[in-house]
C-alpha atoms as a PDB file:
ATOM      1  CA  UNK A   1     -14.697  -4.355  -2.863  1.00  0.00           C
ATOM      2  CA  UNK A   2     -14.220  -3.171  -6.321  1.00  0.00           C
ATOM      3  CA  UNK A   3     -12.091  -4.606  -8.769  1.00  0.00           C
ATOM      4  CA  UNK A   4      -8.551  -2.405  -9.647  1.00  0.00           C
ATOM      5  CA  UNK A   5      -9.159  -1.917 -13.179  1.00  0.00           C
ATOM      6  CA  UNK A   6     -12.147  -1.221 -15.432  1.00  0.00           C
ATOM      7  CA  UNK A   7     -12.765  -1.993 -18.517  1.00  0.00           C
ATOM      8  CA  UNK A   8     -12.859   1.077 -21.870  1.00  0.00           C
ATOM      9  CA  UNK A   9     -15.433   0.795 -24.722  1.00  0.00           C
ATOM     10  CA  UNK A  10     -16.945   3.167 -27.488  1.00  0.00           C
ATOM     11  CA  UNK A  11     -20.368   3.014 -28.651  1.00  0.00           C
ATOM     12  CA  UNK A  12     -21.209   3.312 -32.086  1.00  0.00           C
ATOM     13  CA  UNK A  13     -24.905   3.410 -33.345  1.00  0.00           C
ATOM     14  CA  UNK A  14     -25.575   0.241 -35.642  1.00  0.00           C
ATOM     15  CA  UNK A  15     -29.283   0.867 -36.795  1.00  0.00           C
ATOM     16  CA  UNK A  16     -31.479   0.214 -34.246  1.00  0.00           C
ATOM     17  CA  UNK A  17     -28.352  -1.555 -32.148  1.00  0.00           C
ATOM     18  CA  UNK A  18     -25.611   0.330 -30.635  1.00  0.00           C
ATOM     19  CA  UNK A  19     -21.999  -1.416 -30.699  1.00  0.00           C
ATOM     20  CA  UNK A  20     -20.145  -1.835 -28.302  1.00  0.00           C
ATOM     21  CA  UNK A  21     -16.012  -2.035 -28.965  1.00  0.00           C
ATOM     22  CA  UNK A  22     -13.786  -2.747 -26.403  1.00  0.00           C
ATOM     23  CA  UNK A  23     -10.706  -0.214 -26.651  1.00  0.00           C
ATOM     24  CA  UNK A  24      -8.682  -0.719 -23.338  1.00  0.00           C
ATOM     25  CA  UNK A  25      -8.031  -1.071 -20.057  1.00  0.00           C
ATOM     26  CA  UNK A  26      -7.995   1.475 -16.915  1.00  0.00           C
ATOM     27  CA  UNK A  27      -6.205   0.770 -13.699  1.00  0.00           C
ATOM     28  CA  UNK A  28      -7.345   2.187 -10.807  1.00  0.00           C
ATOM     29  CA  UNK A  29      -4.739   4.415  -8.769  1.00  0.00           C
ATOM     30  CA  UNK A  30      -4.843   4.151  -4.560  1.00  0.00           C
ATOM     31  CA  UNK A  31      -6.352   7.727  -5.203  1.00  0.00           C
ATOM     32  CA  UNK A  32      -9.120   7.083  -7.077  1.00  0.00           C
ATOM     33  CA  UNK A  33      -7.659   8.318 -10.354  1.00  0.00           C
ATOM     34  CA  UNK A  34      -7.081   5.981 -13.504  1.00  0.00           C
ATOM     35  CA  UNK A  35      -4.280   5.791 -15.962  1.00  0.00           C
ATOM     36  CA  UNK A  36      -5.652   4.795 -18.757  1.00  0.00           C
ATOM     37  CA  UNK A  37      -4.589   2.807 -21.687  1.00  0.00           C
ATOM     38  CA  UNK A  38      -5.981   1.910 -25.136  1.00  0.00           C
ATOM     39  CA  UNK A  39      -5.667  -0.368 -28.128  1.00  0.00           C
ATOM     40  CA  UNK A  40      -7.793   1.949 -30.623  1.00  0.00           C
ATOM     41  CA  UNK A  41      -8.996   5.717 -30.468  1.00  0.00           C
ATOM     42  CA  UNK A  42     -12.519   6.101 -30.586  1.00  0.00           C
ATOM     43  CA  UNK A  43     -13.781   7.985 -33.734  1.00  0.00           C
ATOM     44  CA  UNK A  44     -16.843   9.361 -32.276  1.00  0.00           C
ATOM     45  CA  UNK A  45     -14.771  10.921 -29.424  1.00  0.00           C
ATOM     46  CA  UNK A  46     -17.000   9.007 -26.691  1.00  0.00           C
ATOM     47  CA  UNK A  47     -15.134   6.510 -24.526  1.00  0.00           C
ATOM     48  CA  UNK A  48     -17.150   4.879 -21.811  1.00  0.00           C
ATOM     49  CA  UNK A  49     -15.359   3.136 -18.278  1.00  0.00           C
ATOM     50  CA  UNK A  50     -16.915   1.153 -16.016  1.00  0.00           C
ATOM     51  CA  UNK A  51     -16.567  -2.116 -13.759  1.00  0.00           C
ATOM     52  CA  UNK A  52     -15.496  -5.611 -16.205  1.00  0.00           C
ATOM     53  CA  UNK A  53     -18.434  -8.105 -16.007  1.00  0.00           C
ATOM     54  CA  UNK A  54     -17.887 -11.173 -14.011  1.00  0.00           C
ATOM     55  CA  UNK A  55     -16.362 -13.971 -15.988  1.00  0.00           C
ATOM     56  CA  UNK A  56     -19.889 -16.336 -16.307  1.00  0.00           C
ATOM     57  CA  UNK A  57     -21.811 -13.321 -17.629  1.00  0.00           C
ATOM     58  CA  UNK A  58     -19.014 -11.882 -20.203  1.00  0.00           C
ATOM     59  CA  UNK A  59     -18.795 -15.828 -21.663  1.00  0.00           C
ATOM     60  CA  UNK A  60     -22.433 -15.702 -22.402  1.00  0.00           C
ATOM     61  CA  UNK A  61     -22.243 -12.382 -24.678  1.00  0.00           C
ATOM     62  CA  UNK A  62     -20.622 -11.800 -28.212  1.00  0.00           C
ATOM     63  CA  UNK A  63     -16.905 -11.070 -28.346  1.00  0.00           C
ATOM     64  CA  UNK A  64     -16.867  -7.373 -28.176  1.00  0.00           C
ATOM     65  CA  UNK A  65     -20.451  -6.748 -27.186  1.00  0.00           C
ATOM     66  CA  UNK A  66     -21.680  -5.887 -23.812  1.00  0.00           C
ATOM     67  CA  UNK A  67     -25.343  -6.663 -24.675  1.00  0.00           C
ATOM     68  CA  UNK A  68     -26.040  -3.047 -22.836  1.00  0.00           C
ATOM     69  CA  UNK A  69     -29.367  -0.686 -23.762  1.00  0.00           C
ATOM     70  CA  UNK A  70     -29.551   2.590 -24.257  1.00  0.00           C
ATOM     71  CA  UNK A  71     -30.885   2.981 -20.443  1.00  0.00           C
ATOM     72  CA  UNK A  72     -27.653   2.244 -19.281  1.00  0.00           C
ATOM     73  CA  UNK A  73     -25.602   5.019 -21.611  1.00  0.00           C
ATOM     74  CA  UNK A  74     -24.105   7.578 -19.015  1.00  0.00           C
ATOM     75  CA  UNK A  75     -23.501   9.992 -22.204  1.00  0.00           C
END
């Protein structure tokens, strides 16, 4: 079962690091659609949704920081 909302970041490069700034929320509608809401605008245009971590992994990264690579980038 998938969780009802997701979670909205925007990657910035950083040097050989890309950021990773979370922007917002989106909730999940009973049609598969999401309303979307967000605490900043990304500058770079890119927004990137997808499933929260579960609560023991997210504690073990930075504030802010998904710890992704640029494998997992779906843009």
């Amino acid at each position: 079962m998938s969780v009802p909302y997701k979670e909205v970041y925007t990657i910035t490069e950083g040097g050989e690091k890309k950021r990773w700034t979370r922007i917002g929320v989106a909730f999940v509608n009973s049609d598969g659609s999401l309303n979307v809401k967000l605490d900043a605008l990304p500058v770079n245009g890119q927004m990137n949704i997808r499933d929260p971590k579960p609560k023991d992994e997210a504690q073990k990264g930075l504030s802010g920081s998904r710890g992704r690579s640029d494998a997992d980038e779906s843009f």
